[in-house]
PDB file of N, CA and C in Angstrom:
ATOM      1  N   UNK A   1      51.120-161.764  88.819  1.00  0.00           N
ATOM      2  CA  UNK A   1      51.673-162.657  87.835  1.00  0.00           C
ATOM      3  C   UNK A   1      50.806-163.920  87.794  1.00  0.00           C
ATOM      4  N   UNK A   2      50.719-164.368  86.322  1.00  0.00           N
ATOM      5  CA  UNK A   2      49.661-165.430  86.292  1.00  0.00           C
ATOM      6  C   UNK A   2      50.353-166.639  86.633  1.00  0.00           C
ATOM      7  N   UNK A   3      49.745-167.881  87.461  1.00  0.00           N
ATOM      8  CA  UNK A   3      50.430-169.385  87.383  1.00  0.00           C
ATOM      9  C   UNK A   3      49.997-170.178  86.419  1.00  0.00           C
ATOM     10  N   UNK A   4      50.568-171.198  85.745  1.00  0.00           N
ATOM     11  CA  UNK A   4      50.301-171.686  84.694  1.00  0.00           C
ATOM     12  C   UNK A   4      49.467-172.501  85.683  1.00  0.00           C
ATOM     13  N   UNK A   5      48.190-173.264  85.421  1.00  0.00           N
ATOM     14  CA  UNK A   5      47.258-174.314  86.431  1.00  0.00           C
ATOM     15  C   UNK A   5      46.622-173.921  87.164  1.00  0.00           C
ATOM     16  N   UNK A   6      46.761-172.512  87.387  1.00  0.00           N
ATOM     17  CA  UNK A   6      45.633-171.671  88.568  1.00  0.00           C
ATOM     18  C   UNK A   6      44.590-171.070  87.873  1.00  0.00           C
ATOM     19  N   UNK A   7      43.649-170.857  88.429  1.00  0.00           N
ATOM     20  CA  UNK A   7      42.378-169.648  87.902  1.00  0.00           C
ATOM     21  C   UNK A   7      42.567-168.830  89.102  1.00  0.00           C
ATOM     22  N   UNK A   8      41.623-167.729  88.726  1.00  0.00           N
ATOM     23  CA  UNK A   8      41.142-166.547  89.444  1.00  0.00           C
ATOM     24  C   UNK A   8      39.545-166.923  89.563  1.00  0.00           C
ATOM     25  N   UNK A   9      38.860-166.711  90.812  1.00  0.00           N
ATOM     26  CA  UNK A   9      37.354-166.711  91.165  1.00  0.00           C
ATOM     27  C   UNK A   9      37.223-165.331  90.455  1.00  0.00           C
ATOM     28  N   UNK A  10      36.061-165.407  89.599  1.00  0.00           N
ATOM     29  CA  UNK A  10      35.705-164.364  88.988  1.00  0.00           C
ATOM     30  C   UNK A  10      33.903-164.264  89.796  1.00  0.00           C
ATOM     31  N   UNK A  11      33.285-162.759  89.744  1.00  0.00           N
ATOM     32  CA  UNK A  11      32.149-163.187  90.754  1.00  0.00           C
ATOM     33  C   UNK A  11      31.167-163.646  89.163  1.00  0.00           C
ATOM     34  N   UNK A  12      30.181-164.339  89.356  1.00  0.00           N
ATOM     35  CA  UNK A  12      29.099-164.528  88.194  1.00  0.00           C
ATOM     36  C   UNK A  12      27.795-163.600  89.134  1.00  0.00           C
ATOM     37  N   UNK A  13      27.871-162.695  88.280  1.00  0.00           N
ATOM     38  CA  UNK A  13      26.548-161.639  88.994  1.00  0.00           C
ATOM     39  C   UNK A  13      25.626-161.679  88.297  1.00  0.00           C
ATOM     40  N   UNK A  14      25.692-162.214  86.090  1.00  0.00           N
ATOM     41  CA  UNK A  14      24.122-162.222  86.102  1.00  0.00           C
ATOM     42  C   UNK A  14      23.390-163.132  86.846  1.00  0.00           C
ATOM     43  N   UNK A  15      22.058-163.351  86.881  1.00  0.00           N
ATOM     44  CA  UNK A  15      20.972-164.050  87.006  1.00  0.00           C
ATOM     45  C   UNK A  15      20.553-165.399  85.988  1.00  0.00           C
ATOM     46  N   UNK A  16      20.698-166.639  86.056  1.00  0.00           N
ATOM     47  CA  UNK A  16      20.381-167.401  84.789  1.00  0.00           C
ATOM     48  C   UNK A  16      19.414-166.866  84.377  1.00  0.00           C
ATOM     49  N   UNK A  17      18.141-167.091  84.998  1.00  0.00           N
ATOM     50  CA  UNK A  17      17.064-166.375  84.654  1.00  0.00           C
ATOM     51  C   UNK A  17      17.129-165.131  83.903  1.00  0.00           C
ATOM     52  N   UNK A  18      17.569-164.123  83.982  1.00  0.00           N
ATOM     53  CA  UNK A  18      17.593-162.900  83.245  1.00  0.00           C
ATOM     54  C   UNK A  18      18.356-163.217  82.192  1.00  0.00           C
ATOM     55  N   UNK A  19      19.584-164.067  82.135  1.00  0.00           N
ATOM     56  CA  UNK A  19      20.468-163.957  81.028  1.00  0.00           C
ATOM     57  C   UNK A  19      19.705-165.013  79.929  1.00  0.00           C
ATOM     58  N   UNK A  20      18.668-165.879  80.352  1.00  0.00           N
ATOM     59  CA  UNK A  20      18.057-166.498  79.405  1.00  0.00           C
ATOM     60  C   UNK A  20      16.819-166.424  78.170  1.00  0.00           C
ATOM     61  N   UNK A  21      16.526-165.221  79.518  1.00  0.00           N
ATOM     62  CA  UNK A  21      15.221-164.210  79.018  1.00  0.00           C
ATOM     63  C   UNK A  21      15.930-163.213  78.130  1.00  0.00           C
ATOM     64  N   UNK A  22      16.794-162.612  78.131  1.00  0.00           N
ATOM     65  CA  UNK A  22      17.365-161.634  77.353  1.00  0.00           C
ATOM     66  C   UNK A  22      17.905-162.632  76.372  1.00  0.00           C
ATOM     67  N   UNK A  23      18.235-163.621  76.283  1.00  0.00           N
ATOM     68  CA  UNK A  23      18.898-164.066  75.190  1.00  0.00           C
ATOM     69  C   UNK A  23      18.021-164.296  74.660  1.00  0.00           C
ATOM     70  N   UNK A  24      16.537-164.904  74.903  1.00  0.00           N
ATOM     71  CA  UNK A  24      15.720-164.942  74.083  1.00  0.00           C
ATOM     72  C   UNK A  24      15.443-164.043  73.123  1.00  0.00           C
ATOM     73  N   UNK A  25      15.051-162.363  73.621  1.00  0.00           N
ATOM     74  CA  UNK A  25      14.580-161.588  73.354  1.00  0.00           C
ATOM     75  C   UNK A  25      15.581-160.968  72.033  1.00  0.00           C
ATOM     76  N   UNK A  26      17.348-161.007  72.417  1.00  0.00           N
ATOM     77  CA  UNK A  26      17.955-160.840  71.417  1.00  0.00           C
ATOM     78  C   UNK A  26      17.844-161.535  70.370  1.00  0.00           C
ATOM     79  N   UNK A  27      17.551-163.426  70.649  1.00  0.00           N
ATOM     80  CA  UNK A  27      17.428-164.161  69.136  1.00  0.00           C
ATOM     81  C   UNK A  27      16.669-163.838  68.331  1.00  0.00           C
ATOM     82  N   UNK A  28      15.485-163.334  68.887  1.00  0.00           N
ATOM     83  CA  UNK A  28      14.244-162.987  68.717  1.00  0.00           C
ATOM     84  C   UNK A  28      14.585-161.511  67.543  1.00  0.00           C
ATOM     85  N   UNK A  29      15.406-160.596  67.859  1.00  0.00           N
ATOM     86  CA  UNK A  29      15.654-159.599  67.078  1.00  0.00           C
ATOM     87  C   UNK A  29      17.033-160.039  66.300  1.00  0.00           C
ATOM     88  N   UNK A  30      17.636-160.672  65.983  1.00  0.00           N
ATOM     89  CA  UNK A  30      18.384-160.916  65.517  1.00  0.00           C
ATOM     90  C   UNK A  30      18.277-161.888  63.653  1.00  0.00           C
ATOM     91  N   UNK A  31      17.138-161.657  63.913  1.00  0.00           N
ATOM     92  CA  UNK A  31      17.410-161.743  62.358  1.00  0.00           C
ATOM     93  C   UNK A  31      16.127-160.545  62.042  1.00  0.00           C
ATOM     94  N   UNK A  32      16.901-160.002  60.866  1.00  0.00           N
ATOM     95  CA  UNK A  32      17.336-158.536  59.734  1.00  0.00           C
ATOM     96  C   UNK A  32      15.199-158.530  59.711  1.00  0.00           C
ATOM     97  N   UNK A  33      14.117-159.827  59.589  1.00  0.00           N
ATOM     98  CA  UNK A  33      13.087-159.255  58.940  1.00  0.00           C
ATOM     99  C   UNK A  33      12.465-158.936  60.317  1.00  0.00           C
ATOM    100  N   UNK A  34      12.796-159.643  61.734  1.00  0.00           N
ATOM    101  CA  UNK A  34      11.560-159.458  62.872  1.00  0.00           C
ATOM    102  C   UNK A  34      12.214-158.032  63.108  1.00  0.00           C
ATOM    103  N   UNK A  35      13.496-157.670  63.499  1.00  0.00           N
ATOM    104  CA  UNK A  35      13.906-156.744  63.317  1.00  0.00           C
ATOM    105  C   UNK A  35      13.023-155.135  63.162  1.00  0.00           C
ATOM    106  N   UNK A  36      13.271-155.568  61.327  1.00  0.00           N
ATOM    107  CA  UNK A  36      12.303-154.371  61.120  1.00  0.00           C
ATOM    108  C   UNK A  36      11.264-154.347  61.248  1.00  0.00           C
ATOM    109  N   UNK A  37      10.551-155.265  61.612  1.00  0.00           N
ATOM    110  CA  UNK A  37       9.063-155.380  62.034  1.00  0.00           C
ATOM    111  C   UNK A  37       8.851-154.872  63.336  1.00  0.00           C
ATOM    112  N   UNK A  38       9.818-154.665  64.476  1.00  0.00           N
ATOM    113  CA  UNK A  38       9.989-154.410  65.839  1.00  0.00           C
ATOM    114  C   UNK A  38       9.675-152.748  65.581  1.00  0.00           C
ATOM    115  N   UNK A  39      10.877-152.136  64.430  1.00  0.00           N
ATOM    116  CA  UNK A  39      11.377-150.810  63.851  1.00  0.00           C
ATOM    117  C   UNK A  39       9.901-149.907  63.873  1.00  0.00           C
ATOM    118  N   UNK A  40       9.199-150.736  62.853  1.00  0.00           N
ATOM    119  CA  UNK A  40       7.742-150.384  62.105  1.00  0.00           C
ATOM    120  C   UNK A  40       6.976-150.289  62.907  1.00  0.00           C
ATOM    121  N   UNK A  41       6.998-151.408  64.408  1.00  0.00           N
ATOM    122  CA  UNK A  41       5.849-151.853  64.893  1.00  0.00           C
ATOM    123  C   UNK A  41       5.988-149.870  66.078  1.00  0.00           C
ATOM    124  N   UNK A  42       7.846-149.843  66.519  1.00  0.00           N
ATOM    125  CA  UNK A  42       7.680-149.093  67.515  1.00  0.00           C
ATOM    126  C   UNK A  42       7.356-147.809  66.869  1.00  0.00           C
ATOM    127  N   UNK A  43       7.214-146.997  65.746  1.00  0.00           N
ATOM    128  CA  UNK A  43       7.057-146.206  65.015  1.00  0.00           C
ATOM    129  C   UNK A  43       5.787-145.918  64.707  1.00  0.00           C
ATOM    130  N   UNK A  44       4.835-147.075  64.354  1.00  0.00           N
ATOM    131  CA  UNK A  44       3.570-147.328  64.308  1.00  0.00           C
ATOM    132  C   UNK A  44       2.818-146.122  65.312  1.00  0.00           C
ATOM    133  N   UNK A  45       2.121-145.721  64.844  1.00  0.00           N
ATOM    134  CA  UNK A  45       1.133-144.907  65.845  1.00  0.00           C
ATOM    135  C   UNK A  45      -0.271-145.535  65.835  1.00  0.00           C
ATOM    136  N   UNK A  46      -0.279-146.631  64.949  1.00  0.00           N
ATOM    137  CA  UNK A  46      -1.835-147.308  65.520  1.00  0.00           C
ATOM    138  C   UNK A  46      -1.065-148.925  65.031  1.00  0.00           C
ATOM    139  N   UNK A  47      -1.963-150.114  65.536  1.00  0.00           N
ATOM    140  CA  UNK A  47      -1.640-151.426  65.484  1.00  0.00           C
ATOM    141  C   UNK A  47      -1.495-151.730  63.990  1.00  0.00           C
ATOM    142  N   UNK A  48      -0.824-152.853  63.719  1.00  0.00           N
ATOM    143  CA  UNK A  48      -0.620-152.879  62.009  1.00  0.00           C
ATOM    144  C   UNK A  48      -0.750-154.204  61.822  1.00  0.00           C
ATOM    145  N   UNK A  49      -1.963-153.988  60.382  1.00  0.00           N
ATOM    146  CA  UNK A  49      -2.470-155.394  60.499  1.00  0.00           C
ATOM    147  C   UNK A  49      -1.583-156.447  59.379  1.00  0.00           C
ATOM    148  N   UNK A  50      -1.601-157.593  59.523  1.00  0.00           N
ATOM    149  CA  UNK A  50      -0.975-158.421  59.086  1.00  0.00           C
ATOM    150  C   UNK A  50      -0.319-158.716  57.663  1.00  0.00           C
ATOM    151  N   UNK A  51      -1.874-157.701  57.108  1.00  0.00           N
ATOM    152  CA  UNK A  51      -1.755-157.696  55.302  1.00  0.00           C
ATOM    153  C   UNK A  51      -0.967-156.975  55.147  1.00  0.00           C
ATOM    154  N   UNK A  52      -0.727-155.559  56.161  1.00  0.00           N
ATOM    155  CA  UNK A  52      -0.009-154.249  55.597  1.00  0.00           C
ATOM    156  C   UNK A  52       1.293-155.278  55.389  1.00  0.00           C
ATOM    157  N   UNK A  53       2.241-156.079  56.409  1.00  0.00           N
ATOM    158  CA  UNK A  53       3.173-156.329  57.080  1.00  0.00           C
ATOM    159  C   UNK A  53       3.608-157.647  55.489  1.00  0.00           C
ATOM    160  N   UNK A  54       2.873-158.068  54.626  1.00  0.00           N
ATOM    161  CA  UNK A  54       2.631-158.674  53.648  1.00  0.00           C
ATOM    162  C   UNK A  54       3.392-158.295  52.551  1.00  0.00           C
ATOM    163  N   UNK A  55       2.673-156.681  52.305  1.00  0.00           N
ATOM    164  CA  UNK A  55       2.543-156.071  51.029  1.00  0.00           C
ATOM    165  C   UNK A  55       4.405-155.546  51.276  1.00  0.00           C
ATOM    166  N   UNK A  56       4.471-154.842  52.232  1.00  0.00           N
ATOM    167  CA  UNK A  56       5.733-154.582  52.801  1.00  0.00           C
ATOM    168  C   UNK A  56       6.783-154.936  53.001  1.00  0.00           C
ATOM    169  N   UNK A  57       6.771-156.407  52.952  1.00  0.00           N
ATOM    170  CA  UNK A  57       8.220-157.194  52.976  1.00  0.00           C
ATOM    171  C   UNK A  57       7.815-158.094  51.924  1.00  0.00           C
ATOM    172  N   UNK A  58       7.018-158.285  51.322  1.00  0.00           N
ATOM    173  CA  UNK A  58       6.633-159.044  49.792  1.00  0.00           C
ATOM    174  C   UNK A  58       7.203-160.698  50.079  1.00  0.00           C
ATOM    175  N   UNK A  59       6.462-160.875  51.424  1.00  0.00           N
ATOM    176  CA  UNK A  59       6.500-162.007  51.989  1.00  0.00           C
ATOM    177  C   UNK A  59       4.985-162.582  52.094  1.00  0.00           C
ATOM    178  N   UNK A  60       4.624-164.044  52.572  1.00  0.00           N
ATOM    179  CA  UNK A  60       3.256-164.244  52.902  1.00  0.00           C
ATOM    180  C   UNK A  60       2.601-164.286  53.935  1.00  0.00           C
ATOM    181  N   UNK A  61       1.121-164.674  53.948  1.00  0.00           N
ATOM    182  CA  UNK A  61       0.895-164.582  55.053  1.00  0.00           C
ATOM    183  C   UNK A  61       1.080-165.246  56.126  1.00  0.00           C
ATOM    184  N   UNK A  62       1.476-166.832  55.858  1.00  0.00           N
ATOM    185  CA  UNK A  62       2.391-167.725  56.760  1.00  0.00           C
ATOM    186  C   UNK A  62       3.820-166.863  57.265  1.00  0.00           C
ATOM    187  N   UNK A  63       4.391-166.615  56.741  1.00  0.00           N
ATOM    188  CA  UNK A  63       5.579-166.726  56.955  1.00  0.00           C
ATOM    189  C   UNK A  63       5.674-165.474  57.855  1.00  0.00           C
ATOM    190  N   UNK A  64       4.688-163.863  57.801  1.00  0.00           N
ATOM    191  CA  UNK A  64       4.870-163.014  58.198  1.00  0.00           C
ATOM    192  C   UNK A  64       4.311-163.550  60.107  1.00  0.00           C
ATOM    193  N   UNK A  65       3.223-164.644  60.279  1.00  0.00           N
ATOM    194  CA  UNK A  65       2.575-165.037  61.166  1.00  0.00           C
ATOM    195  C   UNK A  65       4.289-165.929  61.896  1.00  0.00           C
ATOM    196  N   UNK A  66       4.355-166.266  61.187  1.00  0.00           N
ATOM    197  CA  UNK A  66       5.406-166.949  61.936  1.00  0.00           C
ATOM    198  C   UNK A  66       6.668-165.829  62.724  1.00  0.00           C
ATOM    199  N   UNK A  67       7.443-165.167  61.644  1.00  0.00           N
ATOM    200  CA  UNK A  67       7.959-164.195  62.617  1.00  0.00           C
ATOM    201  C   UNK A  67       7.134-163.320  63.982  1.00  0.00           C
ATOM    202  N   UNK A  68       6.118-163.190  63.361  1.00  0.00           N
ATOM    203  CA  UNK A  68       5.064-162.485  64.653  1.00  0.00           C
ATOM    204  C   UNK A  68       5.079-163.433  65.806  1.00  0.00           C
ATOM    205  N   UNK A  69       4.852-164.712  65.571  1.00  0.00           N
ATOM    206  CA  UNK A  69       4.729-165.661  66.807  1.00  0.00           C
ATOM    207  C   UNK A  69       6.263-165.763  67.356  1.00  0.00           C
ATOM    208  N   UNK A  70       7.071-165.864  67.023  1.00  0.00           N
ATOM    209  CA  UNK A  70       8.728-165.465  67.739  1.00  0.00           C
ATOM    210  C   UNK A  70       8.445-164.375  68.432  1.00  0.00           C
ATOM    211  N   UNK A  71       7.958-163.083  68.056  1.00  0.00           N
ATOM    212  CA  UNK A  71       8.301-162.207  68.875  1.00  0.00           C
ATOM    213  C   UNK A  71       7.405-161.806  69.663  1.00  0.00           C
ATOM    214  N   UNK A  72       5.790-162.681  69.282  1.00  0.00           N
ATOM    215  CA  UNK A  72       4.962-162.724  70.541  1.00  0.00           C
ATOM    216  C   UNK A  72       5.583-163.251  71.889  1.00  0.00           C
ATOM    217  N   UNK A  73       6.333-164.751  71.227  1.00  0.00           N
ATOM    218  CA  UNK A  73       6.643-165.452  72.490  1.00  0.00           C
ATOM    219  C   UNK A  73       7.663-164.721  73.186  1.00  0.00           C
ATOM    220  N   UNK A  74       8.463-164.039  72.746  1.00  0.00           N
ATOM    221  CA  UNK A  74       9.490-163.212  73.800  1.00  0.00           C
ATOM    222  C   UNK A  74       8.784-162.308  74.395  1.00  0.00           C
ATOM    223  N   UNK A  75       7.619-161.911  73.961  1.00  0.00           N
ATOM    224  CA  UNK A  75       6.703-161.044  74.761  1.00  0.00           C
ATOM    225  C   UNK A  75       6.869-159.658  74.305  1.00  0.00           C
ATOM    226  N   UNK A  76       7.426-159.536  73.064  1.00  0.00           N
ATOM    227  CA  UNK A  76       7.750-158.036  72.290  1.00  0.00           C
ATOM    228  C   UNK A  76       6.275-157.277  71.965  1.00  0.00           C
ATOM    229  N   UNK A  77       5.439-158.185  71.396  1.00  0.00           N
ATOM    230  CA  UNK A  77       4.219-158.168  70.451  1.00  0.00           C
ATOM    231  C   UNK A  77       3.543-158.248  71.106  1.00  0.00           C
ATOM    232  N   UNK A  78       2.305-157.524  71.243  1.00  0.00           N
ATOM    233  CA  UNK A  78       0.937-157.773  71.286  1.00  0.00           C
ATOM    234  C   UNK A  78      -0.060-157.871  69.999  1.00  0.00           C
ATOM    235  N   UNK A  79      -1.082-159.212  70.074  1.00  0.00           N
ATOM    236  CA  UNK A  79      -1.929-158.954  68.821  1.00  0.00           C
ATOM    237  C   UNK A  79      -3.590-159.439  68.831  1.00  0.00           C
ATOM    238  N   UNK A  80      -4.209-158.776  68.411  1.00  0.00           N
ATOM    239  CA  UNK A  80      -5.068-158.759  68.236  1.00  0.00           C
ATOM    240  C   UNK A  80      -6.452-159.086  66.920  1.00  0.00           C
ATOM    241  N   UNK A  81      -7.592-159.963  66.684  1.00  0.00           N
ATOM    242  CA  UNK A  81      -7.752-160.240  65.617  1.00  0.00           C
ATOM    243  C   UNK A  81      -9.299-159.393  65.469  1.00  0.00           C
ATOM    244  N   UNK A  82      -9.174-159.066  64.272  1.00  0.00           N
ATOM    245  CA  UNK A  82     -10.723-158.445  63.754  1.00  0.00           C
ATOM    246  C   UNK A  82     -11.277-158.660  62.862  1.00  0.00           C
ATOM    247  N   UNK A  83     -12.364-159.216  62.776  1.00  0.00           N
ATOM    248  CA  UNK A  83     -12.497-160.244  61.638  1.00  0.00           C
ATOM    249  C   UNK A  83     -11.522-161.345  61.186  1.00  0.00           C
ATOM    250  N   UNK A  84     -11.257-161.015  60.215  1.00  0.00           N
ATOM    251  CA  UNK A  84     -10.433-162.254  59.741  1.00  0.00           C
ATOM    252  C   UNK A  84      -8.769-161.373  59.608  1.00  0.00           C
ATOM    253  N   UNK A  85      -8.716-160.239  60.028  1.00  0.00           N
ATOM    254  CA  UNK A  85      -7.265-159.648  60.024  1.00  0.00           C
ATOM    255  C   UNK A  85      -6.831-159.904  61.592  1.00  0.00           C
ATOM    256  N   UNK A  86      -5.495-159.811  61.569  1.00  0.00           N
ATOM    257  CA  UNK A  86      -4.905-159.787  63.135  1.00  0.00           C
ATOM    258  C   UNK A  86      -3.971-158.387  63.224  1.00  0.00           C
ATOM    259  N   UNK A  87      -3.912-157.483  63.669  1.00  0.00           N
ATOM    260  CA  UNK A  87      -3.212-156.439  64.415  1.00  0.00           C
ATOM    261  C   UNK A  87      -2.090-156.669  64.920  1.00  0.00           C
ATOM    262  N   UNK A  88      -0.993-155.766  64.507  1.00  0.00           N
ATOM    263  CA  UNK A  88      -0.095-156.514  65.885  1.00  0.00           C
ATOM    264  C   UNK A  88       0.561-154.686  66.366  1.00  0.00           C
ATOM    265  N   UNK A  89       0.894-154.965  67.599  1.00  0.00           N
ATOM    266  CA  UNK A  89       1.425-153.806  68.205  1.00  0.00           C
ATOM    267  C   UNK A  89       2.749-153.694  69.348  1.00  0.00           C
ATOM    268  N   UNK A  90       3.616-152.968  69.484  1.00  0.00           N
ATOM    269  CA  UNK A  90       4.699-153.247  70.385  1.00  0.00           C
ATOM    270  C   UNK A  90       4.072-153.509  71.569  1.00  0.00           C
ATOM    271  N   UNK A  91       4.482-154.426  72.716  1.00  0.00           N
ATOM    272  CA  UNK A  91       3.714-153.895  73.766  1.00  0.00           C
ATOM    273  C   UNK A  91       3.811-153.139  74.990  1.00  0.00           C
ATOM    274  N   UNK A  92       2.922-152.404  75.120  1.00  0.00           N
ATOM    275  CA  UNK A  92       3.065-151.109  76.156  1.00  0.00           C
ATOM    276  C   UNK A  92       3.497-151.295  77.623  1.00  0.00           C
ATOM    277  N   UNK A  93       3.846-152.948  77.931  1.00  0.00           N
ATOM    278  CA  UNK A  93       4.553-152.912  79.415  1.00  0.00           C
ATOM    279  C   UNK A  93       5.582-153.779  79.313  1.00  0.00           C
ATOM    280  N   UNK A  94       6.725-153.420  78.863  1.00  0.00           N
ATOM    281  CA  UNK A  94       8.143-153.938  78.265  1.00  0.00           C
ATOM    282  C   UNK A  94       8.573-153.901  79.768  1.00  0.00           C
ATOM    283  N   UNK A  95       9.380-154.434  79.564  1.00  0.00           N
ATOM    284  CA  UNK A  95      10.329-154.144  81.301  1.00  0.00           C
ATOM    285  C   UNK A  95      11.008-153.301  80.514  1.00  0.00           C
ATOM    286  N   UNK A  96      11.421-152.341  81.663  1.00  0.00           N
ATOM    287  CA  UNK A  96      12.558-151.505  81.271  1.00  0.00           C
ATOM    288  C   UNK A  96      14.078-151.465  80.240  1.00  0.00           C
ATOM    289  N   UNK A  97      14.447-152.826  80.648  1.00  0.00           N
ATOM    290  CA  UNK A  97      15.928-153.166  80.177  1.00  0.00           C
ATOM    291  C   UNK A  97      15.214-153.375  78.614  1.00  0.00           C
ATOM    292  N   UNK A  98      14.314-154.085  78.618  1.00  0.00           N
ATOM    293  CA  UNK A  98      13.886-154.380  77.689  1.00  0.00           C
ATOM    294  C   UNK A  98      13.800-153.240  76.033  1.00  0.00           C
ATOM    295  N   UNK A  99      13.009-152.419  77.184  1.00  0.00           N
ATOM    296  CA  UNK A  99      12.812-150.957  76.262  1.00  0.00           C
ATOM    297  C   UNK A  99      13.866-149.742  76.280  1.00  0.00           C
ATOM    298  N   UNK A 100      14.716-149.869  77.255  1.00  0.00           N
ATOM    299  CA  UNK A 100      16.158-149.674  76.925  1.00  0.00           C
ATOM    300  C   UNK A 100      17.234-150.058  75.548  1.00  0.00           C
ATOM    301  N   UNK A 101      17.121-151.785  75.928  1.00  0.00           N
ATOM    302  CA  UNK A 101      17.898-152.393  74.706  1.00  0.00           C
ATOM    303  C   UNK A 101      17.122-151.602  73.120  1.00  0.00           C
ATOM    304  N   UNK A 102      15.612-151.542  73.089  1.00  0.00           N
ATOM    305  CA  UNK A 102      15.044-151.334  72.227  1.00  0.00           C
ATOM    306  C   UNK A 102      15.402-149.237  71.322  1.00  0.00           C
ATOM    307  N   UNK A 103      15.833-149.089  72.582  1.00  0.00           N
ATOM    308  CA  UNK A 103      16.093-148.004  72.213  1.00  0.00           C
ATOM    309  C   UNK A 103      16.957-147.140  71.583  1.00  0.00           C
ATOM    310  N   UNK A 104      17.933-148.435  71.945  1.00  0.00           N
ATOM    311  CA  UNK A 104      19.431-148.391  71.845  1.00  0.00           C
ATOM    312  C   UNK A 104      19.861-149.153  70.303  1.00  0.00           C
ATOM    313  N   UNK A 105      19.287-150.437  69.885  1.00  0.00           N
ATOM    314  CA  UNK A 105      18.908-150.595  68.867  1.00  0.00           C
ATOM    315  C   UNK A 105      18.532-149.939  67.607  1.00  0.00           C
ATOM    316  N   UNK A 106      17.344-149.054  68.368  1.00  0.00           N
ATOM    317  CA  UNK A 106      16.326-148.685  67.057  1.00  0.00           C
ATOM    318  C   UNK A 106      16.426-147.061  67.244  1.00  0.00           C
ATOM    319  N   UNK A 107      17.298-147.046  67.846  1.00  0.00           N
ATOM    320  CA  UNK A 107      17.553-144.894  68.080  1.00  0.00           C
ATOM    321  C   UNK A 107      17.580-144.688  66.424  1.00  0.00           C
ATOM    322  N   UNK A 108      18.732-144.964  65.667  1.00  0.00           N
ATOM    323  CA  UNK A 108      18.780-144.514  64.540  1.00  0.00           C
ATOM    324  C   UNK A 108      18.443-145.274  63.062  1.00  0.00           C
ATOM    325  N   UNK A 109      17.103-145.966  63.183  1.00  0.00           N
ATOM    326  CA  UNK A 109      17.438-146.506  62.023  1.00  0.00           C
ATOM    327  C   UNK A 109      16.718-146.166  60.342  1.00  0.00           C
ATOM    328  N   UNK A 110      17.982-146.486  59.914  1.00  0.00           N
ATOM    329  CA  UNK A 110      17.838-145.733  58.577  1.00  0.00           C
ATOM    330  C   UNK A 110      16.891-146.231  57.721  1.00  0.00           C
ATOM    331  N   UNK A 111      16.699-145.518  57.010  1.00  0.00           N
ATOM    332  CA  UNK A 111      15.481-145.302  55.688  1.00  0.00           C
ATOM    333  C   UNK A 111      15.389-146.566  54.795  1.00  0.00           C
ATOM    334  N   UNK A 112      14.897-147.538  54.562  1.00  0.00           N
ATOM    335  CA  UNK A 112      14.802-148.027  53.211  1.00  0.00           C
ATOM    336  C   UNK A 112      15.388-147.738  52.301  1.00  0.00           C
ATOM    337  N   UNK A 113      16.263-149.443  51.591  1.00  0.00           N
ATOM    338  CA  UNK A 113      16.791-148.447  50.065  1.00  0.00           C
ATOM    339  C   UNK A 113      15.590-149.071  48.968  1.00  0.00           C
ATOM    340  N   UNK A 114      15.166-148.191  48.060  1.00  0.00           N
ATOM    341  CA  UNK A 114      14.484-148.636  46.999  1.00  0.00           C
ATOM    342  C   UNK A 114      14.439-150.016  46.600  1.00  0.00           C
ATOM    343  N   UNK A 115      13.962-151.098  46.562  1.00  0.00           N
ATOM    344  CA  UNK A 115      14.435-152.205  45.667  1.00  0.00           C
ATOM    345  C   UNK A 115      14.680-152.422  43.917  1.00  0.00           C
TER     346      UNK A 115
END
């Protein structure tokens, strides 16, 4: 039976550290365009350069650089520049939980609707 003025010790088992890093990584996917860029990027069978990522969300080239740099900094992205294009690619040493969450996410996602 509960007392009105008492608590219960509850244990706190995450880690700040981990729960801050993951929250990053969720803000980071949490909005609808980095998202599908995560979708594209893990689907991708070779790196995808910046213009494709342009023509594709009929966004620019600022603005597509900017979502890329969010999800560089969570450490989602790897990228690379050639000439005057930059590459970008999922990257191949995710921590686990990481590529878990990602999996769990992006298991089913659906098709494009026409615009």
């Amino acid at each position: 039976m509960r007392r009105r003025g008492t608590s219960l010790e509850i244990p706190v088992r995450a880690d700040p550290d981990w729960a801050d890093s993951t929250a990053e990584v969720l803000r980071a996917l949490a909005d609808r365009t980095r998202l599908s860029m995560v979708a594209a990027l893990r689907s991708a069978e070779q790196p995808v350069c910046i213009c494709d990522f342009t023509v594709a969300y009929g966004l620019s080239q600022p603005t597509i650089s900017h979502h890329m740099g969010k999800l560089r900094a969570v450490g989602l992205v790897d990228s690379r520049k050639q000439g005057i294009w930059i590459y970008y690619s999922l990257r191949t040493n995710l921590t686990p939980a990481v590529e878990r969450l990602l999996e769990a996410v992006l298991r089913e996602v659906p098709a494009a609707r026409a615009r």
